[in-house]
C-alpha atoms as a PDB file:
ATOM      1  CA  UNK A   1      30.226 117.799 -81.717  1.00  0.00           C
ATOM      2  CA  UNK A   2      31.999 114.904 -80.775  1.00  0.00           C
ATOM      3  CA  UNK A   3      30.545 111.415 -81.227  1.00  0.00           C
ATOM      4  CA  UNK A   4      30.794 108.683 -78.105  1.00  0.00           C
ATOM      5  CA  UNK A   5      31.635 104.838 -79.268  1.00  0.00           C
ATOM      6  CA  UNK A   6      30.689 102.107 -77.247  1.00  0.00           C
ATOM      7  CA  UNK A   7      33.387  99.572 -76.669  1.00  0.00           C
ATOM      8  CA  UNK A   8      31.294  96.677 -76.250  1.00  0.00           C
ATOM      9  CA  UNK A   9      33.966  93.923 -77.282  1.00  0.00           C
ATOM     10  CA  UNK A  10      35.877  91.434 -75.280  1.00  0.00           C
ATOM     11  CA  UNK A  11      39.981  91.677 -74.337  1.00  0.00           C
ATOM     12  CA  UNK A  12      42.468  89.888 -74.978  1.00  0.00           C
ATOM     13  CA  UNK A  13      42.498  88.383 -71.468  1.00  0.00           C
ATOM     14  CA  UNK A  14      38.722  87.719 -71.056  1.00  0.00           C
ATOM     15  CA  UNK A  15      38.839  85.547 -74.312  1.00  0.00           C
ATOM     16  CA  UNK A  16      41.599  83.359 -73.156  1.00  0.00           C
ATOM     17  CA  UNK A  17      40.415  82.862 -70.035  1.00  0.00           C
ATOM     18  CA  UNK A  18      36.791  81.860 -71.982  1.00  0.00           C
ATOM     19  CA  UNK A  19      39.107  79.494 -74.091  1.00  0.00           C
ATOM     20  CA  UNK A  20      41.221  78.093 -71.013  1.00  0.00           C
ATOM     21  CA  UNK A  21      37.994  76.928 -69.151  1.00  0.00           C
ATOM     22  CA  UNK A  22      36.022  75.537 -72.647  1.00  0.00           C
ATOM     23  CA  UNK A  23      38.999  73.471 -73.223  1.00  0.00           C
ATOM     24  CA  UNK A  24      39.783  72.137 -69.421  1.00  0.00           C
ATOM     25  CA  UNK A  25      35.813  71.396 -70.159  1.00  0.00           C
ATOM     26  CA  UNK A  26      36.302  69.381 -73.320  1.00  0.00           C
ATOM     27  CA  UNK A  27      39.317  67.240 -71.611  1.00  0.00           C
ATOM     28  CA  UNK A  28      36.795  65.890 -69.218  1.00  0.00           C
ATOM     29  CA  UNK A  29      33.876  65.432 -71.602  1.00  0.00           C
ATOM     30  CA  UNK A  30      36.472  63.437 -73.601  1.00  0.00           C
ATOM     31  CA  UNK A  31      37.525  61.644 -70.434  1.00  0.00           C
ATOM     32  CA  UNK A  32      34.142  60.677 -69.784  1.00  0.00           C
ATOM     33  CA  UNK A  33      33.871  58.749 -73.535  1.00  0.00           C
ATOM     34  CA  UNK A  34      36.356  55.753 -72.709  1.00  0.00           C
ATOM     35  CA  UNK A  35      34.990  54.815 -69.637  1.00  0.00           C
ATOM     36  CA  UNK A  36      31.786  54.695 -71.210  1.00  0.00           C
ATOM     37  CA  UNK A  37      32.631  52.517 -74.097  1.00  0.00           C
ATOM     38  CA  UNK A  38      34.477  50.666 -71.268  1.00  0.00           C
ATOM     39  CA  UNK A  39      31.972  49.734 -69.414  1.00  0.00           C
ATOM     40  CA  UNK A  40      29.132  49.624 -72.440  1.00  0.00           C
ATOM     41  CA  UNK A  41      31.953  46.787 -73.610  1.00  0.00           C
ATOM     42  CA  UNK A  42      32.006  44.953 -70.129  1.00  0.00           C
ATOM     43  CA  UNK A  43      27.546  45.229 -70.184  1.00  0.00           C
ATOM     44  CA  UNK A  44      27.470  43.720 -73.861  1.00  0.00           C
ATOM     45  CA  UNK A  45      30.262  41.135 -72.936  1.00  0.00           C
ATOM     46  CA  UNK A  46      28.393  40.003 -69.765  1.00  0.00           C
ATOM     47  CA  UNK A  47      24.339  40.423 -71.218  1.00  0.00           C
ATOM     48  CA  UNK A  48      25.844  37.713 -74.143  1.00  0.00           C
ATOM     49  CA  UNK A  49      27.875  35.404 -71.623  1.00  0.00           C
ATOM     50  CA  UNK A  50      24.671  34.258 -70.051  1.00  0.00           C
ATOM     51  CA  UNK A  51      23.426  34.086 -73.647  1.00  0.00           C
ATOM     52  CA  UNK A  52      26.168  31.299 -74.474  1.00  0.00           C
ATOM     53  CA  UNK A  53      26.140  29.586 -70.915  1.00  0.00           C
ATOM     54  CA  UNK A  54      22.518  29.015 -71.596  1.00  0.00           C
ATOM     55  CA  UNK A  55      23.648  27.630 -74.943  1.00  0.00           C
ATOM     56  CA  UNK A  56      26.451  25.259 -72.664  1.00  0.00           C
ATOM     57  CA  UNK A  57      24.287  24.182 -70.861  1.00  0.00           C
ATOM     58  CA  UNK A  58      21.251  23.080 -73.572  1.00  0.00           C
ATOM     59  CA  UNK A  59      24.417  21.085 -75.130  1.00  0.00           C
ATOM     60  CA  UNK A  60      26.017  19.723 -71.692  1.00  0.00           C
ATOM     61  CA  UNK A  61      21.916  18.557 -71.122  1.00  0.00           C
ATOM     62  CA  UNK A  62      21.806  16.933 -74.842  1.00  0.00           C
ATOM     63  CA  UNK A  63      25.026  15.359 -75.078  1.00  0.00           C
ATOM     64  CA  UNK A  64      25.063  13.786 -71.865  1.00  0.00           C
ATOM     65  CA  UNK A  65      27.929  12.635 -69.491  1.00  0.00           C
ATOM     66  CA  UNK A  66      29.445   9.084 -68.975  1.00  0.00           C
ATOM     67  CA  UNK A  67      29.675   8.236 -65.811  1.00  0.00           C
ATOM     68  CA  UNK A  68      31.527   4.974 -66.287  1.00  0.00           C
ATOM     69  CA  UNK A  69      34.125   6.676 -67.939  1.00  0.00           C
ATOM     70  CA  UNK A  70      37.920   6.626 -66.442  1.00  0.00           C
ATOM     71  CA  UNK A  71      38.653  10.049 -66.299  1.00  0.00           C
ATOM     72  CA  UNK A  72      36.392  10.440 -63.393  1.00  0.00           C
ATOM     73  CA  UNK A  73      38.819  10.103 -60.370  1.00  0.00           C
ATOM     74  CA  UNK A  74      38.135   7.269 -57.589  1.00  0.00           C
ATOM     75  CA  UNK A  75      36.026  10.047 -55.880  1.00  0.00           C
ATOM     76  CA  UNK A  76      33.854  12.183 -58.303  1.00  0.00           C
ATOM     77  CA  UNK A  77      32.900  14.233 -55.467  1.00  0.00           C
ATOM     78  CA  UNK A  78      36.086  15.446 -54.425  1.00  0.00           C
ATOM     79  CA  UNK A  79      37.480  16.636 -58.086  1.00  0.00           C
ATOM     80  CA  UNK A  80      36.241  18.851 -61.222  1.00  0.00           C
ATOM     81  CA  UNK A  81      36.875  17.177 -64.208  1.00  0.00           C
ATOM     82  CA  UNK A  82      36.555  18.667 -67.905  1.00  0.00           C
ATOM     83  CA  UNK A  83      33.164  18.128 -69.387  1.00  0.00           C
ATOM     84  CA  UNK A  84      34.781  16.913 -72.558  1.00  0.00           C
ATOM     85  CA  UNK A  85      36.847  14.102 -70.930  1.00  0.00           C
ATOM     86  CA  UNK A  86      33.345  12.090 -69.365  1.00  0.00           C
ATOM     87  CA  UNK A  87      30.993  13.306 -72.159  1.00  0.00           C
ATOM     88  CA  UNK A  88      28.876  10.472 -73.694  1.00  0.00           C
ATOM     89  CA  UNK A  89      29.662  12.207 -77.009  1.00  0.00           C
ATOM     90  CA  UNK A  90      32.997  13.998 -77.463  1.00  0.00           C
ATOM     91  CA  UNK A  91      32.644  16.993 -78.782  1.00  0.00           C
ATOM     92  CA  UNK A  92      34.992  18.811 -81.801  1.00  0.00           C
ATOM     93  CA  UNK A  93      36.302  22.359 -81.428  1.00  0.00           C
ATOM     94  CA  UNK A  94      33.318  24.102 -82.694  1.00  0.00           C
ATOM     95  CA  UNK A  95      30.940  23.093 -80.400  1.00  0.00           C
ATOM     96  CA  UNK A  96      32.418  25.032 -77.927  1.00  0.00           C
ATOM     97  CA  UNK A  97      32.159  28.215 -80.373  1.00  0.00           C
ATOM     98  CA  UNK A  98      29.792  30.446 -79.983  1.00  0.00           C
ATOM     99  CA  UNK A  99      27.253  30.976 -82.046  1.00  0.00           C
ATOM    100  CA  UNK A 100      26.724  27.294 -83.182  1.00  0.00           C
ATOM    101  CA  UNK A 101      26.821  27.774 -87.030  1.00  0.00           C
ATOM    102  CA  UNK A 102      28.641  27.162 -89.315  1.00  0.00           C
ATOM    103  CA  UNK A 103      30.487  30.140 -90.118  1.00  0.00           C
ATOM    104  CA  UNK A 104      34.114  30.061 -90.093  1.00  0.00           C
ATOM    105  CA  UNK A 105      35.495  29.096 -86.928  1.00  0.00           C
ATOM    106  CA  UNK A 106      38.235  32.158 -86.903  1.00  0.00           C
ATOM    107  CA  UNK A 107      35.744  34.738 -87.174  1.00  0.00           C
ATOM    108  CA  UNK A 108      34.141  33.523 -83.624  1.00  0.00           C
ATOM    109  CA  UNK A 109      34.924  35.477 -80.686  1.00  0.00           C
ATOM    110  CA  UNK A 110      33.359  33.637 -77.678  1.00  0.00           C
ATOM    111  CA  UNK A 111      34.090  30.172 -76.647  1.00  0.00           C
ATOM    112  CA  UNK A 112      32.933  28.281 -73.431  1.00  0.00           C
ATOM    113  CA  UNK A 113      33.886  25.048 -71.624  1.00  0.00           C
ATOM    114  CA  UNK A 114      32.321  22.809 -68.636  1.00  0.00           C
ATOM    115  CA  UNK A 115      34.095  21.353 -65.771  1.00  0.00           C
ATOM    116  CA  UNK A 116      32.084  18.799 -63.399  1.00  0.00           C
ATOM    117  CA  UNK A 117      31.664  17.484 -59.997  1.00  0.00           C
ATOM    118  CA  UNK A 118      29.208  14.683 -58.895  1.00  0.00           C
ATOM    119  CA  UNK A 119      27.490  15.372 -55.772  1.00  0.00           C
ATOM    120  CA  UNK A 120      27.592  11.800 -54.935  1.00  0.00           C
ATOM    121  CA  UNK A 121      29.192   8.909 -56.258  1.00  0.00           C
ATOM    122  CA  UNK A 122      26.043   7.114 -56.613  1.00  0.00           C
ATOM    123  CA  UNK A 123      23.192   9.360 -58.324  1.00  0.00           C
ATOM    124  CA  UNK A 124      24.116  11.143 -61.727  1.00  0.00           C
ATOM    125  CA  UNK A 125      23.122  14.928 -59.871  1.00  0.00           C
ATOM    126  CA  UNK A 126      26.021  17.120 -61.335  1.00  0.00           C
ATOM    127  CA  UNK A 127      27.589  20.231 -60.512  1.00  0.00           C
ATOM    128  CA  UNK A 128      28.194  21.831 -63.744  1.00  0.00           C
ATOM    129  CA  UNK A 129      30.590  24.779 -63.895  1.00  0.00           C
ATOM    130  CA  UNK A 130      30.903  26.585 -67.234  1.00  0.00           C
ATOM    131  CA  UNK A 131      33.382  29.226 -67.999  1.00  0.00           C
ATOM    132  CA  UNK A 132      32.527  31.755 -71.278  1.00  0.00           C
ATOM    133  CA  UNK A 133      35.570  34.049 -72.475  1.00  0.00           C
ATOM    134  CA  UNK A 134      36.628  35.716 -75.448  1.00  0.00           C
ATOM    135  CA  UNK A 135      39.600  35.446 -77.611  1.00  0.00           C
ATOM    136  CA  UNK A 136      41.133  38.406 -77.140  1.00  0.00           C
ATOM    137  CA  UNK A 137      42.984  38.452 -80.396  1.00  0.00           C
ATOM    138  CA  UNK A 138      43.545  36.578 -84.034  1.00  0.00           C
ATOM    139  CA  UNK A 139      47.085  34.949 -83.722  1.00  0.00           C
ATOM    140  CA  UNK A 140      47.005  34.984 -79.544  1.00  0.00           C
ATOM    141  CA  UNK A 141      48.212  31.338 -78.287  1.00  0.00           C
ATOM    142  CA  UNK A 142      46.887  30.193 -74.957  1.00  0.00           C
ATOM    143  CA  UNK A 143      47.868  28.239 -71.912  1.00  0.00           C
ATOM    144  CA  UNK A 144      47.137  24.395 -71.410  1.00  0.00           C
ATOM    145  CA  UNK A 145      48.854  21.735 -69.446  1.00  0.00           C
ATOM    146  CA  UNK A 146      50.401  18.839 -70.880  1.00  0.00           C
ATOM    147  CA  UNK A 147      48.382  15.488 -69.727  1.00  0.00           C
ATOM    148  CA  UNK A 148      51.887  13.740 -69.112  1.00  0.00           C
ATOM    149  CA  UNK A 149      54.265  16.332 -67.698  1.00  0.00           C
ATOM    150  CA  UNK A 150      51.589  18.312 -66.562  1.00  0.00           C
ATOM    151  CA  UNK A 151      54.102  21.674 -67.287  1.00  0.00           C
ATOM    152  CA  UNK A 152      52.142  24.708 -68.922  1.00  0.00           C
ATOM    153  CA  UNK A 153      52.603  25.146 -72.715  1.00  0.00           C
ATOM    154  CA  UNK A 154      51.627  27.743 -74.833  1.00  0.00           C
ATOM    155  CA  UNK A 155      49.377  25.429 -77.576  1.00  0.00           C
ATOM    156  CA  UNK A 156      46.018  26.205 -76.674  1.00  0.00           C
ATOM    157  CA  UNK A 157      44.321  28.555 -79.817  1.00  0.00           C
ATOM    158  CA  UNK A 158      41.563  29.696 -77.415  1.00  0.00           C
ATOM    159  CA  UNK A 159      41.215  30.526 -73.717  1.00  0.00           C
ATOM    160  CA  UNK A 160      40.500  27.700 -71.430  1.00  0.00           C
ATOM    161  CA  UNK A 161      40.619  27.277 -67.619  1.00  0.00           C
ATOM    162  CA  UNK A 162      43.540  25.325 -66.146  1.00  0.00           C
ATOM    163  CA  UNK A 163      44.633  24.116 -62.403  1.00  0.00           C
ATOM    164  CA  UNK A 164      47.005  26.296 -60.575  1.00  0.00           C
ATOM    165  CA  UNK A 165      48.179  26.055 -57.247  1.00  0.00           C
ATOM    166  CA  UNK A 166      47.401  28.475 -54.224  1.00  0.00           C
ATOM    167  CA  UNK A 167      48.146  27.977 -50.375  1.00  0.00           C
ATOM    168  CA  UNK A 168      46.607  29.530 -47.279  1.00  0.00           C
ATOM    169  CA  UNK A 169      48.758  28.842 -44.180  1.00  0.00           C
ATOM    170  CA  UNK A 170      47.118  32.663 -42.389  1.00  0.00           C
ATOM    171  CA  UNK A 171      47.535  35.085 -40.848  1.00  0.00           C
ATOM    172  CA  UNK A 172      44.771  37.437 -42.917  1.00  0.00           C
ATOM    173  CA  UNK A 173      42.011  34.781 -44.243  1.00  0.00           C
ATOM    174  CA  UNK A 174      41.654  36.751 -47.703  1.00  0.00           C
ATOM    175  CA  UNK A 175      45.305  36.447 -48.814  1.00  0.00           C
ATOM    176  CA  UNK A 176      46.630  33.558 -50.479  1.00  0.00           C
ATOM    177  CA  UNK A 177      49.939  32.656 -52.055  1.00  0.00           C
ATOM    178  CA  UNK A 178      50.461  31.495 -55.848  1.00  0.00           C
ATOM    179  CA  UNK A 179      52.390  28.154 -56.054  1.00  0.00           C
ATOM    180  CA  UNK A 180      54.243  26.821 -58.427  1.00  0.00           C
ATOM    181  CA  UNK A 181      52.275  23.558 -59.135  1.00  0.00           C
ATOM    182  CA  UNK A 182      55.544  21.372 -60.658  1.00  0.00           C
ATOM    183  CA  UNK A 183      58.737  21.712 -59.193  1.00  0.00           C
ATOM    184  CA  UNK A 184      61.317  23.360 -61.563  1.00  0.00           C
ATOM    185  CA  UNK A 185      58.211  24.726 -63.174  1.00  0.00           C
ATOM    186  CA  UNK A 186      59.748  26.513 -66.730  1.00  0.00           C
ATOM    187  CA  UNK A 187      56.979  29.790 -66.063  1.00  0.00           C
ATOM    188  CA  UNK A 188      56.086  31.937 -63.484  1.00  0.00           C
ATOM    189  CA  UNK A 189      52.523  30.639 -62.881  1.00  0.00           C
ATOM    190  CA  UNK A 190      51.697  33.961 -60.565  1.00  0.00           C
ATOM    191  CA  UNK A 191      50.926  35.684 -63.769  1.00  0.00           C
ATOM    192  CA  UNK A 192      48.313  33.301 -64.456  1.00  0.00           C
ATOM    193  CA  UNK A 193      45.920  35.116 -61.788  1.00  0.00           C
ATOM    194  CA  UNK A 194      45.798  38.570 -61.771  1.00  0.00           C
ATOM    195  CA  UNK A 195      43.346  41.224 -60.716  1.00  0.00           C
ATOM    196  CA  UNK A 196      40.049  40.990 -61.528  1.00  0.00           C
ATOM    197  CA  UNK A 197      39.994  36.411 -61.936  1.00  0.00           C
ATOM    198  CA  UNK A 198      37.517  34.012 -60.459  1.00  0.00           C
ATOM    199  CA  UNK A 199      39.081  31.046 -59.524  1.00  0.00           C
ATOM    200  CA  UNK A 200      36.957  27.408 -59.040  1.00  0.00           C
ATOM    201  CA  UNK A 201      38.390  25.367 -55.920  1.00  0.00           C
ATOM    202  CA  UNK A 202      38.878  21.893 -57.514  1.00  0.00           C
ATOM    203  CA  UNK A 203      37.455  19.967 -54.686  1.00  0.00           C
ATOM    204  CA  UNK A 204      34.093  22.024 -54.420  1.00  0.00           C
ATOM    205  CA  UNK A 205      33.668  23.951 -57.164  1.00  0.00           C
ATOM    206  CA  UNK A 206      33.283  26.901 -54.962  1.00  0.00           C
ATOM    207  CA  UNK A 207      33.957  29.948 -56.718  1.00  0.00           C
ATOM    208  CA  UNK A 208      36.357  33.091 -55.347  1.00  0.00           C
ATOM    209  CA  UNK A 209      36.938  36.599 -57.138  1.00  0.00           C
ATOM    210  CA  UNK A 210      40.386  38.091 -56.845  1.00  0.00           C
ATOM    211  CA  UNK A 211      40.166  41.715 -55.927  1.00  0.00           C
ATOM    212  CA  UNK A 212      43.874  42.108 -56.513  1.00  0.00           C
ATOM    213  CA  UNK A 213      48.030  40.711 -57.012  1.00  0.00           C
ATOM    214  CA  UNK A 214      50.168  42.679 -54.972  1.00  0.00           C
ATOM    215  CA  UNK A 215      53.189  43.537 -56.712  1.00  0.00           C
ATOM    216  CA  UNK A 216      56.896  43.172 -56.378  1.00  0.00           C
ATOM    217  CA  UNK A 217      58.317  41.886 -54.098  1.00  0.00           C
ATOM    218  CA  UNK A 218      54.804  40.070 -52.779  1.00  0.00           C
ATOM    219  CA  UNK A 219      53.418  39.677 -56.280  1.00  0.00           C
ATOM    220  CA  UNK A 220      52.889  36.182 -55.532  1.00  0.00           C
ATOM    221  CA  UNK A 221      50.191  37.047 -53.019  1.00  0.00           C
ATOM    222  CA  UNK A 222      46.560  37.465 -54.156  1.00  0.00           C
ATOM    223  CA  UNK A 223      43.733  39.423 -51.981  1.00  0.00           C
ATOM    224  CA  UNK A 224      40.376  37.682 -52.694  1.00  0.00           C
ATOM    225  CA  UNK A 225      37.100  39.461 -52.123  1.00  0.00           C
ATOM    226  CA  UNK A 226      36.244  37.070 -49.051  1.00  0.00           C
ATOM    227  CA  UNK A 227      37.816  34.994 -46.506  1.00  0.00           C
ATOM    228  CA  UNK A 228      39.642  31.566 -47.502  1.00  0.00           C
ATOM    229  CA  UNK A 229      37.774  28.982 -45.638  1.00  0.00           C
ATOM    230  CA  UNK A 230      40.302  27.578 -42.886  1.00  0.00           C
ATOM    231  CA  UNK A 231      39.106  23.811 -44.225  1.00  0.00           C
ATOM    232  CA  UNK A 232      40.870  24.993 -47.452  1.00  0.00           C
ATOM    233  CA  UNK A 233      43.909  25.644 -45.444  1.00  0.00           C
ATOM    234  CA  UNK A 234      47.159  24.382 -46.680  1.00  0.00           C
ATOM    235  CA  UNK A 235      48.207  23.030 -50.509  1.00  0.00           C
ATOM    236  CA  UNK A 236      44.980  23.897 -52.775  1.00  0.00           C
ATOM    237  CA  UNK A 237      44.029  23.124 -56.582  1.00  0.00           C
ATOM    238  CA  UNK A 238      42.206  25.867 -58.597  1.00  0.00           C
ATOM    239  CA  UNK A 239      40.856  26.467 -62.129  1.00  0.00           C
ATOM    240  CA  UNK A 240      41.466  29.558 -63.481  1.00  0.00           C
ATOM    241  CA  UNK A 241      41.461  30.997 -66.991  1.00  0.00           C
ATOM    242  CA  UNK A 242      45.035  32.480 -67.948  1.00  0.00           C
ATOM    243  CA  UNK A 243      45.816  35.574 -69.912  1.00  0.00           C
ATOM    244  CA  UNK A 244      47.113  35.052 -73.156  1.00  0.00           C
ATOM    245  CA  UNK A 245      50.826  33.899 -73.355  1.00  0.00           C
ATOM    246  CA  UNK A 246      52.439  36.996 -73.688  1.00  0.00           C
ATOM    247  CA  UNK A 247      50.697  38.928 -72.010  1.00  0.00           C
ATOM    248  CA  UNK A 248      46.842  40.840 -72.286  1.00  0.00           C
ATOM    249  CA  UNK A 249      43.469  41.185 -71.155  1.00  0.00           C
ATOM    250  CA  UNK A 250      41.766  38.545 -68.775  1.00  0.00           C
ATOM    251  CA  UNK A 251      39.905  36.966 -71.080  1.00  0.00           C
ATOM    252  CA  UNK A 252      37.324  35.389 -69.061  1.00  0.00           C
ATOM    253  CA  UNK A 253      33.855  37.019 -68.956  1.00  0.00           C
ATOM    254  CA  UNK A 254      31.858  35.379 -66.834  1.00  0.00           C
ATOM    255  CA  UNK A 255      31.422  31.761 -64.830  1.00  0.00           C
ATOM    256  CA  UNK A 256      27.572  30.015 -64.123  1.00  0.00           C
ATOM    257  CA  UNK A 257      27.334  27.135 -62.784  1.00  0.00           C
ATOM    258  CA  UNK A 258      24.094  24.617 -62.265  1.00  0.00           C
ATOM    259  CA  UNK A 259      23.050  21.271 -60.455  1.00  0.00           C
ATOM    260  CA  UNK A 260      22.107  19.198 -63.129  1.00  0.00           C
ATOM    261  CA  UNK A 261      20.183  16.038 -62.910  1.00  0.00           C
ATOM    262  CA  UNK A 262      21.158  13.440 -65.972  1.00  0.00           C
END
């Protein structure tokens, strides 16, 4: 009497086919795992910038500005100005720290700063523009202009937003060109916006997102994600937060800005 066995098992083939499509499977699960942490980042970053502008502001509001001070130009209306330069009381480095304790000023990670444009040259309504950005790393210098020279050095030791140059002459009304803004310029100040900055026109504090810098050999050219007034046409002023020298992550998160009444 012969006895029948089931063969009930799997082949060869059939279990590395099983094992081929499980592991295509895990790749994109594990795909899916730095975007998410990306963009959990980007939430947190963002839900705690308005947390620190509101803190810029409360201090802007208690501190007060000077309006009889010097460094407001002949027209206040027609220029930003750093917040610091006209405030009735100047502040140190820590105030612009965030949080406001006083824990060690190297273990902070977000900083802010205020630029401001009267609305008139006559009442004390202000347009208050604040900038909040992280420092990207420990041992990271930043860009800043020097007051005389005005040439780009690389002393700053946190983010701050500084004037570049852009020009619009057409013919596409969301494409402008990176200038150099001193002749014989030592640094290539095209690197200084790059995909994904919000620059502040100087004269109006109107704000503008760049969508993209083309690259070589038009990587002087930015694409904005609107159209360039034509009153802006020509030579134009802009602040704009830098990437670190060297190289690295925008660090700007976020920019609010406010009318306030003083």
């Amino acid at each position: 009497m012969r006895i029948r066995r089931n063969n009930d098992g799997f082949s060869l083939t059939e279990v590395l086919l099983s094992v081929g499509i499980l592991t295509v499977g895990l790749i994109f699960v594990a795909g899916v795992f730095p975007v998410g942490i990306h963009f959990a980042t980007i939430a947190s970053e963002r839900t705690l910038g308005a947390v620190v502008a509101d803190e810029a502001f409360a201090k802007i509001r208690l501190y007060g500005l000077d309006f009889n001070s010097p460094r407001w130009p002949a027209d206040p209306t027609t220029e930003c100005v750093d917040f610091n330069d006209v405030s009735n009381v100047p502040l140190n480095f820590n105030e612009f720290a965030y949080p406001s304790t006083a824990a060690d000023i190297s273990e902070k990670k977000f900083y802010w700063s205020a630029l401001c444009r009267r609305d008139t040259p006559s009442t004390s309504l202000v347009q208050v523009t604040v900038f909040v950005y992280r420092k990207v790393r420990a041992g990271k210098s930043y860009w800043e202009r020097d007051l005389i020279t005005n040439q780009p050095l690389q002393t700053a030791l946190v983010p701050k937003p500084i004037k570049a140059a852009v020009q619009w002459n057409g013919p596409n009304p969301n494409e402008l060109l990176i200038l150099d803004s001193v002749t014989g310029d030592l640094v290539d100040e095209k690197t200084f916006i790059n995909d994904g900055s919000t620059m502040v026109d100087d004269q109006t504090g109107r704000r503008f997102r760049v969508l993209e810098r083309y690259t070589a050999p038009a990587d002087d050219t930015i694409l904005l994600d609107g159209n360039w007034p034509p009153a802006f046409a020509g030579d134009r002023l802009v602040w704009v937060v830098p990437p670190p020298a060297g190289g690295g992550r925008n660090p700007c998160i976020a920019i609010y800005q406010k009318e306030i009444q003083f």
